[in-house]
C-alpha atoms as a PDB file:
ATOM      1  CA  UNK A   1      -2.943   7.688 -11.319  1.00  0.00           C
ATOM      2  CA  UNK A   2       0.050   9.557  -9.537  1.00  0.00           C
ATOM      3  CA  UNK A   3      -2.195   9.752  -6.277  1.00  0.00           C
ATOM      4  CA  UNK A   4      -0.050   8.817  -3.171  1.00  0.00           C
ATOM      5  CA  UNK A   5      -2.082   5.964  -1.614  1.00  0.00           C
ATOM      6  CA  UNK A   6      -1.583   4.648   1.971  1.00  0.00           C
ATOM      7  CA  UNK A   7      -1.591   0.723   2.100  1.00  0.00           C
ATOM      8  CA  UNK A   8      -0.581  -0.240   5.781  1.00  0.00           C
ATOM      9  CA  UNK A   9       2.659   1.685   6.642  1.00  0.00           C
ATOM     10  CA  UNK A  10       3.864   2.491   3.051  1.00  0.00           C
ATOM     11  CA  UNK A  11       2.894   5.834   0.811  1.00  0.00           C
ATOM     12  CA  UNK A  12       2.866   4.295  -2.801  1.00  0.00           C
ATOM     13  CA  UNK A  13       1.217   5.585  -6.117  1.00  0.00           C
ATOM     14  CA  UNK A  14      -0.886   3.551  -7.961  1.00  0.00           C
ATOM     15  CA  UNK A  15       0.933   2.901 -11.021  1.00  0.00           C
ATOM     16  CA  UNK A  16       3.920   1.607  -8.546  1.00  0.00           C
ATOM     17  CA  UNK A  17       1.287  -0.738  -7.205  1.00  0.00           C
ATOM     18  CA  UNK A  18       0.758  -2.310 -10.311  1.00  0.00           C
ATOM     19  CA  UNK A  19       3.851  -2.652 -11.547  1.00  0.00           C
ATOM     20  CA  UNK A  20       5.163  -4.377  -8.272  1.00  0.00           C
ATOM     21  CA  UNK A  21       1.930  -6.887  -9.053  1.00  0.00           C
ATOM     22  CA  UNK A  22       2.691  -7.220 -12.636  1.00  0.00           C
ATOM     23  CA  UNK A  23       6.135  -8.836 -10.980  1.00  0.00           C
ATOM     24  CA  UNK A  24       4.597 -10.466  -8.043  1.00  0.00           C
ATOM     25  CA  UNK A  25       5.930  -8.210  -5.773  1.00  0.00           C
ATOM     26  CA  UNK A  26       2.413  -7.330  -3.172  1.00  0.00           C
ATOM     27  CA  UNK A  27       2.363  -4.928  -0.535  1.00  0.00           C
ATOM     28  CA  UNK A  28      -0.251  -5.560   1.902  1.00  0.00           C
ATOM     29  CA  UNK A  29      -1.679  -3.954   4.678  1.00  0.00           C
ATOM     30  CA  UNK A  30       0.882  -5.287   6.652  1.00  0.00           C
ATOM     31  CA  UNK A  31       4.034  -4.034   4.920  1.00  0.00           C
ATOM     32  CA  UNK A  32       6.498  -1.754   5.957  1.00  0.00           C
ATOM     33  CA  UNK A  33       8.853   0.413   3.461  1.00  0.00           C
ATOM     34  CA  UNK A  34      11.360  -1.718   4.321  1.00  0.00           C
ATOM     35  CA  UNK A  35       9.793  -4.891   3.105  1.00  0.00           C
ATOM     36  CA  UNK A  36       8.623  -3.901  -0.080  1.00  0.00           C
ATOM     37  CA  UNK A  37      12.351  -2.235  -0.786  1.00  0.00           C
ATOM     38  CA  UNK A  38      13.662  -6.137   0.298  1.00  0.00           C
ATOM     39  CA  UNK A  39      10.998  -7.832  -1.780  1.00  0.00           C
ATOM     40  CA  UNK A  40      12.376  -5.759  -4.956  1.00  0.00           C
ATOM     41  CA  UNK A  41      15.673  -6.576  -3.870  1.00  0.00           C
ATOM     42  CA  UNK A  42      15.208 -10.211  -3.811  1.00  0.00           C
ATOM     43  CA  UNK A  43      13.259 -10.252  -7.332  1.00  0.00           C
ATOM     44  CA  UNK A  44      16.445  -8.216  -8.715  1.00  0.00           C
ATOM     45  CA  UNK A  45      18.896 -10.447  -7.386  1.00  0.00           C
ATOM     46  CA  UNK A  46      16.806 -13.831  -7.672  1.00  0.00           C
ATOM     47  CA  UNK A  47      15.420 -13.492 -11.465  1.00  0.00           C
ATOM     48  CA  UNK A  48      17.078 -12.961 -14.693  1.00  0.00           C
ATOM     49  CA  UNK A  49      15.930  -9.573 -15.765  1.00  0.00           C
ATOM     50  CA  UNK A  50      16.128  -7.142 -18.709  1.00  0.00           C
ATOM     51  CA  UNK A  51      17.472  -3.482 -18.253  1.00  0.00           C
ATOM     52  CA  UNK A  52      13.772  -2.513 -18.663  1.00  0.00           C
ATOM     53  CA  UNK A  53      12.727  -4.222 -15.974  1.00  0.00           C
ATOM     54  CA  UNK A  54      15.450  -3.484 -13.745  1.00  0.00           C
ATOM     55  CA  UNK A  55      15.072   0.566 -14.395  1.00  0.00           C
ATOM     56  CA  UNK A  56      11.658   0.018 -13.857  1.00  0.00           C
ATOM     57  CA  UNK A  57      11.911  -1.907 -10.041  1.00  0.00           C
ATOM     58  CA  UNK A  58      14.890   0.217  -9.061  1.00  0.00           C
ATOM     59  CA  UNK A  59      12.865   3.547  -9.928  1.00  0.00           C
ATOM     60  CA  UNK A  60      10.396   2.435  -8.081  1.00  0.00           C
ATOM     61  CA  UNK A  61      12.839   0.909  -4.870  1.00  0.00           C
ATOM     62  CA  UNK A  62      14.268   4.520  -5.091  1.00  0.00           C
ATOM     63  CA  UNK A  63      11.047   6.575  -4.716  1.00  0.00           C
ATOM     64  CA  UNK A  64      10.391   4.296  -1.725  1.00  0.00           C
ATOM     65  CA  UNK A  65      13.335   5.498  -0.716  1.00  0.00           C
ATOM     66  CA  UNK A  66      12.589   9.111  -0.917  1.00  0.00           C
ATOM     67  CA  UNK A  67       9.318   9.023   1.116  1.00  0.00           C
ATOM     68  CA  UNK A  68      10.423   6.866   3.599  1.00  0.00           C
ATOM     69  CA  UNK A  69      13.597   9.595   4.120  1.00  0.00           C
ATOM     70  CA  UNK A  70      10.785  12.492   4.126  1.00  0.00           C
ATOM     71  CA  UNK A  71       8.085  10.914   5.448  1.00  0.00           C
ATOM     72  CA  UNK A  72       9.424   8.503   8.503  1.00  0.00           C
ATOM     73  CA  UNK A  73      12.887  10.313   9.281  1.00  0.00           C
ATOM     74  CA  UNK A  74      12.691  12.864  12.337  1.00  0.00           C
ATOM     75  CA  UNK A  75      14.489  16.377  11.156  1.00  0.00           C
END
């Protein structure tokens, strides 16, 4: 369940996946990093949340983070 999958331009685990569903939050073949870090963005800013749920999108906005900084950025 911590397998790094590989849906259209983004690296994401599976239990990431399903929490972004669980919120409505999809990332299709389509989606870039980018957009799935703006989609959790909007949800945070756009719907009254509890800490939990916050921590939980954040977490996962901040992974995103990480692999797009190891995985995109030329060193």
């Amino acid at each position: 369940m911590n397998e790094l999958k590989k849906i259209g331009n983004v690296l994401i685990k599976d239990w990431q996946i399903e929490v972004l569903n669980k919120y409505g939050i999809k990332v299709s073949p389509n989606s870039t990093i980018d957009e799935v870090i703006f989609l959790i963005d909007n949800y945070l800013n756009g719907s009254d949340v509890s800490d939990e749920e916050y921590d939980e999108l954040d977490n996962i906005a901040r992974d995103l983070m990480e692999v797009k900084y190891y995985w995109q950025t030329k060193k």
